[in-house]
PDB file of N, CA and C in Angstrom:
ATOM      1  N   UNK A   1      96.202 133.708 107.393  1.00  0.00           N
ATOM      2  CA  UNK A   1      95.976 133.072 108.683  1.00  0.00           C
ATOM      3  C   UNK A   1      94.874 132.023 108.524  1.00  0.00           C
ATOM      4  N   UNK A   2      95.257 130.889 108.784  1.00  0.00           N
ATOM      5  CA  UNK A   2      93.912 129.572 108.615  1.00  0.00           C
ATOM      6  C   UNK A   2      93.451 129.591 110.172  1.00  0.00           C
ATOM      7  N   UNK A   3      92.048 129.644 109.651  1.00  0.00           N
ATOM      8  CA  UNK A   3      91.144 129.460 110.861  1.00  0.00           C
ATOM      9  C   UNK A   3      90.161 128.036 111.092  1.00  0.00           C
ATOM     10  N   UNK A   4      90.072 127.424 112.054  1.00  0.00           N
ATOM     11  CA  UNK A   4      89.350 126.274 112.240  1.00  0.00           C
ATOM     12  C   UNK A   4      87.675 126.907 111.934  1.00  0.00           C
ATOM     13  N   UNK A   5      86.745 126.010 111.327  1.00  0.00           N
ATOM     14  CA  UNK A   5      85.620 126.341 110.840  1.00  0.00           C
ATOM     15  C   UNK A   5      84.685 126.418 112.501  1.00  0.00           C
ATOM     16  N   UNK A   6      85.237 125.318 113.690  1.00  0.00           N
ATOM     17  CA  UNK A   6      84.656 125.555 114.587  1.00  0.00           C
ATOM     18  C   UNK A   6      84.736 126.726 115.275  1.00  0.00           C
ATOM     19  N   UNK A   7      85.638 127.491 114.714  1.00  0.00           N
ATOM     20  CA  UNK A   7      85.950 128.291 115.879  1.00  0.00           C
ATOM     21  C   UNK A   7      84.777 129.725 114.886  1.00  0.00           C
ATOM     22  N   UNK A   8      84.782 129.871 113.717  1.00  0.00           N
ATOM     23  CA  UNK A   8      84.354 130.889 112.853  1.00  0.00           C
ATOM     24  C   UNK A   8      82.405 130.652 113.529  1.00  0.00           C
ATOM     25  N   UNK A   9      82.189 129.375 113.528  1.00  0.00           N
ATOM     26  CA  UNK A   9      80.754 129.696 113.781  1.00  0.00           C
ATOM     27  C   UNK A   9      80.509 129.780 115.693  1.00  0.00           C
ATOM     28  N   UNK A  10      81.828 129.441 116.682  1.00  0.00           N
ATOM     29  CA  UNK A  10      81.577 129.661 117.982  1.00  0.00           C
ATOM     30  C   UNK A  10      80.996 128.382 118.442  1.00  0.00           C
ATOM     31  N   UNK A  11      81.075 126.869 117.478  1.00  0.00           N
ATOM     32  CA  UNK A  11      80.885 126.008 117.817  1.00  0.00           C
ATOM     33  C   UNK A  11      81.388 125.120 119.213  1.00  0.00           C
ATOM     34  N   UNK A  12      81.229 124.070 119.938  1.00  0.00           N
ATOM     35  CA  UNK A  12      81.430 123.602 121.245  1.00  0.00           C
ATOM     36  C   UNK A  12      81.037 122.236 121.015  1.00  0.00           C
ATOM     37  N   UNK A  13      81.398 121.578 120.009  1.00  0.00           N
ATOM     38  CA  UNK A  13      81.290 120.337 119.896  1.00  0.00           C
ATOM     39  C   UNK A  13      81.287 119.264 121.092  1.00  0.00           C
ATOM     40  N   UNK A  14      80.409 118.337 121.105  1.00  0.00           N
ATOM     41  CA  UNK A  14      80.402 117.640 122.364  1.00  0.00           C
ATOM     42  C   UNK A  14      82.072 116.466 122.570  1.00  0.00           C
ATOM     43  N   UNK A  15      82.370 116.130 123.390  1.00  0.00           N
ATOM     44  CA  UNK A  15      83.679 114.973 123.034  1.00  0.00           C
ATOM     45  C   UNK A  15      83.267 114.465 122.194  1.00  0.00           C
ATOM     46  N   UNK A  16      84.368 113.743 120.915  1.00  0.00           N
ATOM     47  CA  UNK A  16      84.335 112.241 120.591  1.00  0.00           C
ATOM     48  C   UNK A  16      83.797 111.590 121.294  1.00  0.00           C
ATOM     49  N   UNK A  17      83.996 110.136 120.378  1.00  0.00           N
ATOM     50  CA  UNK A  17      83.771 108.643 121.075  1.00  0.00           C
ATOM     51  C   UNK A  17      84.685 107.741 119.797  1.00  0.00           C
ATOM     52  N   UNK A  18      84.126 106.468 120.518  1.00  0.00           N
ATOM     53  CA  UNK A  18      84.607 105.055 119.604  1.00  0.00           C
ATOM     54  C   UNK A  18      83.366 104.528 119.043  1.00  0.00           C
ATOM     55  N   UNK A  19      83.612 103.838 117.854  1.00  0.00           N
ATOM     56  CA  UNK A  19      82.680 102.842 117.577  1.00  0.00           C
ATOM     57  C   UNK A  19      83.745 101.613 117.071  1.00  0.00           C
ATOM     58  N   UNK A  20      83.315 100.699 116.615  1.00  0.00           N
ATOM     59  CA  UNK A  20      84.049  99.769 116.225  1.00  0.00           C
ATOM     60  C   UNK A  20      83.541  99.624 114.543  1.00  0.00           C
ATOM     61  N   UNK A  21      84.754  98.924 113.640  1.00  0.00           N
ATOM     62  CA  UNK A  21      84.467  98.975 112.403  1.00  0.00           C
ATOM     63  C   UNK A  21      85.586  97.589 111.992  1.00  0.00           C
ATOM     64  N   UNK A  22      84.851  96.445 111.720  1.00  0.00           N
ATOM     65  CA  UNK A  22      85.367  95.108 111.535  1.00  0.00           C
ATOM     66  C   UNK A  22      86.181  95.076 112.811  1.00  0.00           C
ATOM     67  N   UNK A  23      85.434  94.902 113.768  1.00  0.00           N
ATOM     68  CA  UNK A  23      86.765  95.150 115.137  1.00  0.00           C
ATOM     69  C   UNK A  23      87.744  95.661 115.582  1.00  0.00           C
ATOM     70  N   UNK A  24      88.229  96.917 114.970  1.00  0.00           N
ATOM     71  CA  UNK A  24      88.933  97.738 115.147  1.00  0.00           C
ATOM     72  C   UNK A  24      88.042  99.329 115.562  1.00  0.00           C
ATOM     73  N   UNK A  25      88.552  99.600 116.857  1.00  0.00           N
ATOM     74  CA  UNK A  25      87.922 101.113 117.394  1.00  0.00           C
ATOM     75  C   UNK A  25      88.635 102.130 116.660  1.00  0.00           C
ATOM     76  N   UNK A  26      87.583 102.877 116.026  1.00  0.00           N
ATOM     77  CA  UNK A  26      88.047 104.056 115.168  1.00  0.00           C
ATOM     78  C   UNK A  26      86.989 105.627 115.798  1.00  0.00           C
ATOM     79  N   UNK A  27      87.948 106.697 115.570  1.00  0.00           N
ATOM     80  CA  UNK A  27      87.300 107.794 116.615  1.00  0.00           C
ATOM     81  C   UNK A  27      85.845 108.268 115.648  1.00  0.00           C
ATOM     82  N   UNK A  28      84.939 109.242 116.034  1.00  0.00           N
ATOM     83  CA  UNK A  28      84.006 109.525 115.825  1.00  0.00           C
ATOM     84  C   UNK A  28      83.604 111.159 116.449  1.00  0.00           C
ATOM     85  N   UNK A  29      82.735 111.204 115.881  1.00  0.00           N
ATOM     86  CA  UNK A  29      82.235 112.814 116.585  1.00  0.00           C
ATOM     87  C   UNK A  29      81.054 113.196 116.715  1.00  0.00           C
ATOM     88  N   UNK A  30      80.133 113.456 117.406  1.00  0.00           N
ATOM     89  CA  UNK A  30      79.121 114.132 117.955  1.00  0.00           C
ATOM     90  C   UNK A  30      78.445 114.010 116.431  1.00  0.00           C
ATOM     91  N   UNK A  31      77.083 113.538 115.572  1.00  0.00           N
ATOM     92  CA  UNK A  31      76.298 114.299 114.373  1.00  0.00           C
ATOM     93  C   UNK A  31      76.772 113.564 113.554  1.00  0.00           C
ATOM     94  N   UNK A  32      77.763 112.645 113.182  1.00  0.00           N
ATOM     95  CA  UNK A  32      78.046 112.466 112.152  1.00  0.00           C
ATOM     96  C   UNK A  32      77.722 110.724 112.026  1.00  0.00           C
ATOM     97  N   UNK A  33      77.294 110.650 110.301  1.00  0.00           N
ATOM     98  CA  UNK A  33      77.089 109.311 110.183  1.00  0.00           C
ATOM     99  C   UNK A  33      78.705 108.324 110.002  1.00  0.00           C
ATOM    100  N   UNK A  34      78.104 106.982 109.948  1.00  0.00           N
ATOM    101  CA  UNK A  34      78.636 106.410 110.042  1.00  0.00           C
ATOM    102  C   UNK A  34      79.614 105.985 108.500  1.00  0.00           C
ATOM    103  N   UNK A  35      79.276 106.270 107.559  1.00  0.00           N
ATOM    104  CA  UNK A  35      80.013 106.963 106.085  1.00  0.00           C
ATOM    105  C   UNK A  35      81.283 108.364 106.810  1.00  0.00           C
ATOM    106  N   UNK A  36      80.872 109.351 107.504  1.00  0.00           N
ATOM    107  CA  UNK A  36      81.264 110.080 107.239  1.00  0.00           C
ATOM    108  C   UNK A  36      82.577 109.691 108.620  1.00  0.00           C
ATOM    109  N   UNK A  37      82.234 109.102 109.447  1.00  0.00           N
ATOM    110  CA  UNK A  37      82.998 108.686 110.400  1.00  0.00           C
ATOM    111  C   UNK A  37      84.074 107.665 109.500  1.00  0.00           C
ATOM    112  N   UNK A  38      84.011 107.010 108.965  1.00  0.00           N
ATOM    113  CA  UNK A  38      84.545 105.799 107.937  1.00  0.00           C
ATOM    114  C   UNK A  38      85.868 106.749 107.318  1.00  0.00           C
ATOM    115  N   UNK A  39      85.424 107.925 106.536  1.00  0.00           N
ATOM    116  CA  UNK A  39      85.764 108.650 105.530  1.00  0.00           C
ATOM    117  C   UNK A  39      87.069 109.169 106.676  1.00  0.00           C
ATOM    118  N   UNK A  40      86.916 109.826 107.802  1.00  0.00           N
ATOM    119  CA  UNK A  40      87.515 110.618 108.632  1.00  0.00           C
ATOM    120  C   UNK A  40      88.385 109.928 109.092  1.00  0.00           C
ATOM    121  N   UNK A  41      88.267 108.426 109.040  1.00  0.00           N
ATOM    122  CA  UNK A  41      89.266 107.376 109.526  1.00  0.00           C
ATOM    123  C   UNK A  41      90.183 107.123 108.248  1.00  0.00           C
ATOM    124  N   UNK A  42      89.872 107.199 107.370  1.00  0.00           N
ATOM    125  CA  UNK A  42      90.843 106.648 106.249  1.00  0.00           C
ATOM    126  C   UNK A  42      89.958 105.795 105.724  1.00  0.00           C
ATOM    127  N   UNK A  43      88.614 105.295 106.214  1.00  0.00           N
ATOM    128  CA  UNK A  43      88.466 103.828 105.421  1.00  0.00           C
ATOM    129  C   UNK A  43      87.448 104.837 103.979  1.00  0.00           C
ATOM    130  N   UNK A  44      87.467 104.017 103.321  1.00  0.00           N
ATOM    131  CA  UNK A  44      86.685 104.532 101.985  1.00  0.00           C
ATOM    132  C   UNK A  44      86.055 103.441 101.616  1.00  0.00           C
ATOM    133  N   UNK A  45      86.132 102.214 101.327  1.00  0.00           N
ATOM    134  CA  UNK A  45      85.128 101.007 100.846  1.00  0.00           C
ATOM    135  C   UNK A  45      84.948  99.957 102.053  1.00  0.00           C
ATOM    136  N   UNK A  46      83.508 100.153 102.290  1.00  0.00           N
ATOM    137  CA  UNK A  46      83.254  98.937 103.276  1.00  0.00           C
ATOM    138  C   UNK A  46      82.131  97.969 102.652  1.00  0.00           C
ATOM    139  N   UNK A  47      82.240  97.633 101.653  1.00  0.00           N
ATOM    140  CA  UNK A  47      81.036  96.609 101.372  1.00  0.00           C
ATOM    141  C   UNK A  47      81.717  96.127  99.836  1.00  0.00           C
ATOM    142  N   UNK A  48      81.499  94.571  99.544  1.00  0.00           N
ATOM    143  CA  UNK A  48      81.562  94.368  98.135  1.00  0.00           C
ATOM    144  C   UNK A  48      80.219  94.099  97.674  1.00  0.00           C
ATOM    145  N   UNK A  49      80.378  94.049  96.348  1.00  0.00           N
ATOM    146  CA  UNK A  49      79.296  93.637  95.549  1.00  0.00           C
ATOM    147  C   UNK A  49      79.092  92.213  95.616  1.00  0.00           C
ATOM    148  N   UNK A  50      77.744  91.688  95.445  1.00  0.00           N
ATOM    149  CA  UNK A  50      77.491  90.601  95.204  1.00  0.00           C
ATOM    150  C   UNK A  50      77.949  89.404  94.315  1.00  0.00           C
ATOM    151  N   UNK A  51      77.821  89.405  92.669  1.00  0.00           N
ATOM    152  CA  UNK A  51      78.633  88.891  92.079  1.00  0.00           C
ATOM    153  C   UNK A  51      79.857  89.209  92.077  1.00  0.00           C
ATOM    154  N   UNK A  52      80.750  90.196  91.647  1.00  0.00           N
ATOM    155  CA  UNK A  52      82.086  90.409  91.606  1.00  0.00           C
ATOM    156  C   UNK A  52      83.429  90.296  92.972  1.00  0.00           C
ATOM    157  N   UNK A  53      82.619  90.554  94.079  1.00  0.00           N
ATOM    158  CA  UNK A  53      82.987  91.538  95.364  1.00  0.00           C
ATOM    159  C   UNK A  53      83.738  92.778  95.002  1.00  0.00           C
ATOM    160  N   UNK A  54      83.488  93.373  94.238  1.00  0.00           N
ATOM    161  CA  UNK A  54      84.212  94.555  93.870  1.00  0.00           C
ATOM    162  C   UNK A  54      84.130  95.733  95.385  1.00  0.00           C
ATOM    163  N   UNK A  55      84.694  96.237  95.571  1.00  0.00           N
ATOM    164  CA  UNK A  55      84.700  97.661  97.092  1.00  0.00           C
ATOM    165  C   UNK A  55      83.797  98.265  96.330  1.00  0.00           C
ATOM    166  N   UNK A  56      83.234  98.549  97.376  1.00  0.00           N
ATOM    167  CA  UNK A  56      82.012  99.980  97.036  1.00  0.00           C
ATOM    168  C   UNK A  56      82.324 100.712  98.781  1.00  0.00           C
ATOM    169  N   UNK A  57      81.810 101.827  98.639  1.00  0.00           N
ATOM    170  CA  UNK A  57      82.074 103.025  99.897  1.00  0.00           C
ATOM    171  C   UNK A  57      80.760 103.878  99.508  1.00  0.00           C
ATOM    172  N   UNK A  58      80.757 105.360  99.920  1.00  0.00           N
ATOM    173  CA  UNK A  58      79.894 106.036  99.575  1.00  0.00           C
ATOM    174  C   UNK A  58      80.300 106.519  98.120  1.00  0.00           C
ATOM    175  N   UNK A  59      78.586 106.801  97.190  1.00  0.00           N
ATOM    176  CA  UNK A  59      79.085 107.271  95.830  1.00  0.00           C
ATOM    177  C   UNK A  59      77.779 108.672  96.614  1.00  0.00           C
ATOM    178  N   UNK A  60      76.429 108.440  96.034  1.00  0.00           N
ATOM    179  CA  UNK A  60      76.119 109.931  95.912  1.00  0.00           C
ATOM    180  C   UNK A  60      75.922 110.489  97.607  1.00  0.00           C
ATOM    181  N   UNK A  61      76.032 109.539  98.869  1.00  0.00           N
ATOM    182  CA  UNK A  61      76.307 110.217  99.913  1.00  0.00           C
ATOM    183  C   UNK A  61      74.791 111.084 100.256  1.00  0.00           C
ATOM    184  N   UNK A  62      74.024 110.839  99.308  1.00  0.00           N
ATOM    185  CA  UNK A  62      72.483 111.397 100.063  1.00  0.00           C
ATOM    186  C   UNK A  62      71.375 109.942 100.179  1.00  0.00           C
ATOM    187  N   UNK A  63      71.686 108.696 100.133  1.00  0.00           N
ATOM    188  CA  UNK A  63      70.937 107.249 100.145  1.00  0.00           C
ATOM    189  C   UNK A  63      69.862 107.129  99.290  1.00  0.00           C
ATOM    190  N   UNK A  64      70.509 107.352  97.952  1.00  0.00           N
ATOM    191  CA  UNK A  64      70.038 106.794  97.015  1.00  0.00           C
ATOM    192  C   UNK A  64      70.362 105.713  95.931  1.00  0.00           C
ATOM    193  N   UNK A  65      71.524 105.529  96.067  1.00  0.00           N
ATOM    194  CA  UNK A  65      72.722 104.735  95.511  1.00  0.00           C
ATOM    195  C   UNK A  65      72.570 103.305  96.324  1.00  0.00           C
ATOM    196  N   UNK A  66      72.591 103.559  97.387  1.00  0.00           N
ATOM    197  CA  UNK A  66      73.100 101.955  97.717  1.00  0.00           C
ATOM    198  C   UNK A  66      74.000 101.251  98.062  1.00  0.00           C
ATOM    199  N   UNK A  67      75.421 101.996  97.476  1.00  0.00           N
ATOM    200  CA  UNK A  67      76.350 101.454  97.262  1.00  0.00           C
ATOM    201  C   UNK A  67      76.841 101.501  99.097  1.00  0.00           C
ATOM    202  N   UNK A  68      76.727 102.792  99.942  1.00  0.00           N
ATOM    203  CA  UNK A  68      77.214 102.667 101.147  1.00  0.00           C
ATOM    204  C   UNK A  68      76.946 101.437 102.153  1.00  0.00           C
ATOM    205  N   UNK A  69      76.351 100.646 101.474  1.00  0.00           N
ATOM    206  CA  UNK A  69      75.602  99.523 102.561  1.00  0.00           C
ATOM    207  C   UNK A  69      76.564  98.802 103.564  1.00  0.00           C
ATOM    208  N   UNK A  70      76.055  98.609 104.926  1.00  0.00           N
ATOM    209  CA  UNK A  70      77.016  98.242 105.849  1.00  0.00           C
ATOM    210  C   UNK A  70      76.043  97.529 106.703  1.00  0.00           C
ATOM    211  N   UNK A  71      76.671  96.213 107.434  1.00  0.00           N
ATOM    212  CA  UNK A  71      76.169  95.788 108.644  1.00  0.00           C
ATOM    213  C   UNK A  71      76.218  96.635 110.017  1.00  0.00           C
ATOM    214  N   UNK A  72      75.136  97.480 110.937  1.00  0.00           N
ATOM    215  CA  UNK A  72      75.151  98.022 111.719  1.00  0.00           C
ATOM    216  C   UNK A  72      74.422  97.278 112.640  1.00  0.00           C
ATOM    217  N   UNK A  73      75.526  97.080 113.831  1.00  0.00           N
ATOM    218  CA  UNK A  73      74.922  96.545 115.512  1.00  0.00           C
ATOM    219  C   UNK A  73      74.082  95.159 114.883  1.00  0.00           C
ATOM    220  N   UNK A  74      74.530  94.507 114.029  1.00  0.00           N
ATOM    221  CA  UNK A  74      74.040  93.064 113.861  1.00  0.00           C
ATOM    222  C   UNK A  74      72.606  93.328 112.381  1.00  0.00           C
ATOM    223  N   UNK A  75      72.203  94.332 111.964  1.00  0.00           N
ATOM    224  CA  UNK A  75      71.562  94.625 110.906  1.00  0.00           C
ATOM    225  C   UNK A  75      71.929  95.122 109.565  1.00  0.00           C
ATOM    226  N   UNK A  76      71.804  94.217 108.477  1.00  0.00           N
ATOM    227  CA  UNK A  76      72.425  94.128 107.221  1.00  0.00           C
ATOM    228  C   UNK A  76      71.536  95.425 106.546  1.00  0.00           C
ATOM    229  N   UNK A  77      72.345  96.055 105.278  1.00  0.00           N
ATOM    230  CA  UNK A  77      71.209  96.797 104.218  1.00  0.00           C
ATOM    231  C   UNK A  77      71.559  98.105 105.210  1.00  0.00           C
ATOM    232  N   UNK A  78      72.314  98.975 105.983  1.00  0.00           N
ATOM    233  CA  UNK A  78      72.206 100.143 106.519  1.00  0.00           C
ATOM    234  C   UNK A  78      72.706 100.563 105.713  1.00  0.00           C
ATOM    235  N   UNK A  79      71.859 102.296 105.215  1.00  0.00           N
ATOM    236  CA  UNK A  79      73.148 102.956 104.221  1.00  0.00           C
ATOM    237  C   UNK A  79      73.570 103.748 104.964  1.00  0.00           C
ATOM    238  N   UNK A  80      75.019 103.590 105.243  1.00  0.00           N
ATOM    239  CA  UNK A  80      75.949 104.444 106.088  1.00  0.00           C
ATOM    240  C   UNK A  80      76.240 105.563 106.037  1.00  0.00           C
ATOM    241  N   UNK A  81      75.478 106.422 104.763  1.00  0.00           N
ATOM    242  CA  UNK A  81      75.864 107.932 104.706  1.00  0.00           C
ATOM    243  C   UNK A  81      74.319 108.420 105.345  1.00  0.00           C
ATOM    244  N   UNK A  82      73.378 107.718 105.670  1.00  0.00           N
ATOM    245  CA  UNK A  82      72.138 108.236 106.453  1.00  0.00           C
ATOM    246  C   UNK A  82      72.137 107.784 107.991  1.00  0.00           C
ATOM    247  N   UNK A  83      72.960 106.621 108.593  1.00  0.00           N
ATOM    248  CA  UNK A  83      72.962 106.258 109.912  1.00  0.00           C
ATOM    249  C   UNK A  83      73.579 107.354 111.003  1.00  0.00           C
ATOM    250  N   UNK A  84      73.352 107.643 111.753  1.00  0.00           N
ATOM    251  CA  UNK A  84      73.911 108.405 112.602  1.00  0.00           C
ATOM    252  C   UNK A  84      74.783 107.022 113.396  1.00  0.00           C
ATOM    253  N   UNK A  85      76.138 107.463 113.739  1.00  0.00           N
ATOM    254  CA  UNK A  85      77.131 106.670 114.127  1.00  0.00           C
ATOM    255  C   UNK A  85      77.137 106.636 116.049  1.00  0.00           C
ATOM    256  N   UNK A  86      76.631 105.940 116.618  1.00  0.00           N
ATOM    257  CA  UNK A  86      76.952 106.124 118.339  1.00  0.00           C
ATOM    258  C   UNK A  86      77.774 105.832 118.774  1.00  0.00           C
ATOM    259  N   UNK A  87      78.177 106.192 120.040  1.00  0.00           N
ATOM    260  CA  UNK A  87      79.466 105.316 121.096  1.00  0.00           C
ATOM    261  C   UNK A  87      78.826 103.985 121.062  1.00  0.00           C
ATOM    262  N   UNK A  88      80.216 102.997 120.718  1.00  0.00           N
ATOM    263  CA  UNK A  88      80.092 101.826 120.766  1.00  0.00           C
ATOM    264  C   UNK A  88      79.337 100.838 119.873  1.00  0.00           C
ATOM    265  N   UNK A  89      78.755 101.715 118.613  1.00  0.00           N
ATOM    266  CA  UNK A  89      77.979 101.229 117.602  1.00  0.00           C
ATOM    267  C   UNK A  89      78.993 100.003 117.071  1.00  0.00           C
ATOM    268  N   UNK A  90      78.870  98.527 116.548  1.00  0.00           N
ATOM    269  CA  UNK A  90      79.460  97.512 115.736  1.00  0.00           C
ATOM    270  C   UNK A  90      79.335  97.929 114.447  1.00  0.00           C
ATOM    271  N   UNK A  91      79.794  98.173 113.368  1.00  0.00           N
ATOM    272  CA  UNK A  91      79.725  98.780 112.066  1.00  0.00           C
ATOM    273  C   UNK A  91      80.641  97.145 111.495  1.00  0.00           C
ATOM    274  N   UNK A  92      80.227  97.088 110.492  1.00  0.00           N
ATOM    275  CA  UNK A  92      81.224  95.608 109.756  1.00  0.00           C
ATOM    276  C   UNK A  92      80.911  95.681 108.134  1.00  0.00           C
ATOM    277  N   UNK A  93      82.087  94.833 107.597  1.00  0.00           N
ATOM    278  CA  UNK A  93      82.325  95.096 106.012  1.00  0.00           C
ATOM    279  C   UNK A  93      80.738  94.376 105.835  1.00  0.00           C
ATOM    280  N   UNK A  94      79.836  94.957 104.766  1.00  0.00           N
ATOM    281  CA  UNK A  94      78.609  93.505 104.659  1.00  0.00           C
ATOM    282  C   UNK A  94      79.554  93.195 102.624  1.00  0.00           C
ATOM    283  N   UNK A  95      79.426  91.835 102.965  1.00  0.00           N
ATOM    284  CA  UNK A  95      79.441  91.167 102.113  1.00  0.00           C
ATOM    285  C   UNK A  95      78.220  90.970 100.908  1.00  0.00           C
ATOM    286  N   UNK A  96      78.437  91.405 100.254  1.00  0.00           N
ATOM    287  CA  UNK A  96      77.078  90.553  99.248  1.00  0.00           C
ATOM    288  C   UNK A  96      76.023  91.008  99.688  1.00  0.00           C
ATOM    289  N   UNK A  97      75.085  90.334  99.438  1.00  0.00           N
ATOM    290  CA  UNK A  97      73.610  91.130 100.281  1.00  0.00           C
ATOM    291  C   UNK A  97      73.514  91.029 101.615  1.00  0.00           C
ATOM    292  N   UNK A  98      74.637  91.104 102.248  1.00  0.00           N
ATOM    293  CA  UNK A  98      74.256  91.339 104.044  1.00  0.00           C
ATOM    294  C   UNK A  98      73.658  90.244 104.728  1.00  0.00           C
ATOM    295  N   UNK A  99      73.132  89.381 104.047  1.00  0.00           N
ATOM    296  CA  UNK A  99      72.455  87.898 104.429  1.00  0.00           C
ATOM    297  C   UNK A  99      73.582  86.868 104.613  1.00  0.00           C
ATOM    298  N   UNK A 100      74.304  86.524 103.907  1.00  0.00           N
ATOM    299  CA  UNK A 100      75.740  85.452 104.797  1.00  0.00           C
ATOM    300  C   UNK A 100      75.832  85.204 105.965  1.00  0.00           C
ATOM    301  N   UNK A 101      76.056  86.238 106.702  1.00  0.00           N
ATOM    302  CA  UNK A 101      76.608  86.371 107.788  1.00  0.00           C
ATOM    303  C   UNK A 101      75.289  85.475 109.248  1.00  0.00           C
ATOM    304  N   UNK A 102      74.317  86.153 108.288  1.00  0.00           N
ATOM    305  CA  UNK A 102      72.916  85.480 109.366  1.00  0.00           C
ATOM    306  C   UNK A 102      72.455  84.143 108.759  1.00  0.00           C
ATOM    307  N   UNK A 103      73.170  83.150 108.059  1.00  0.00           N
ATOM    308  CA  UNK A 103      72.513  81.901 107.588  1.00  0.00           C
ATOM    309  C   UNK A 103      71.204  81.683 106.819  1.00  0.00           C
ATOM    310  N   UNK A 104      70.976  83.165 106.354  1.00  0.00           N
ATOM    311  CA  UNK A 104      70.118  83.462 105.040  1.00  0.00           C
ATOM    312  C   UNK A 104      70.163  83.039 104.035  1.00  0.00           C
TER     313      UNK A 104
END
């Protein structure tokens, strides 16, 4: 018999929400960052590298890496496996060092 993990600890999670991610509304949940919201949607790489643009997504998922970096609500350099994700947060691919976009 499979049991939901919410139900084993008597959890009551608050509703969802939306945030947006390159302009598309993708769902979300109560606690969770904005990596892990990404992950739950299907997306896995939101940022390229600088020289190459190669995809990067989350690698070690505790923000030490780097690699999760994302533009959040208009601020470049967020690592998305430490942001907590809100209703209505702007999340976007960052390019390169996150500076492009602001005429840096």
């Amino acid at each position: 018999m499979s049991r939901n993990p919410l139900d084993l600890v008597r959890a009551r999670p608050e509703p969802g929400f939306e945030f947006s991610f390159d302009g598309e509304p993708l769902p979300a949940r109560p606690g969770q960052t904005v990596a892990a919201a990404l992950w739950s949607a299907g997306r896995l790489s939101w940022r390229s590298t600088r020289n190459a643009a190669r995809p990067r997504g989350a690698f070690c998922g505790m923000g030490v890496c780097f690699d999760c970096l994302v533009v959040l609500d208009g601020r470049p350099n967020v690592r998305a496996c430490l942001a907590p994700v809100q209703p209505g947060s702007q999340v976007t691919t960052q390019e390169g060092d996150g500076h492009d976009r602001l005429g840096a």
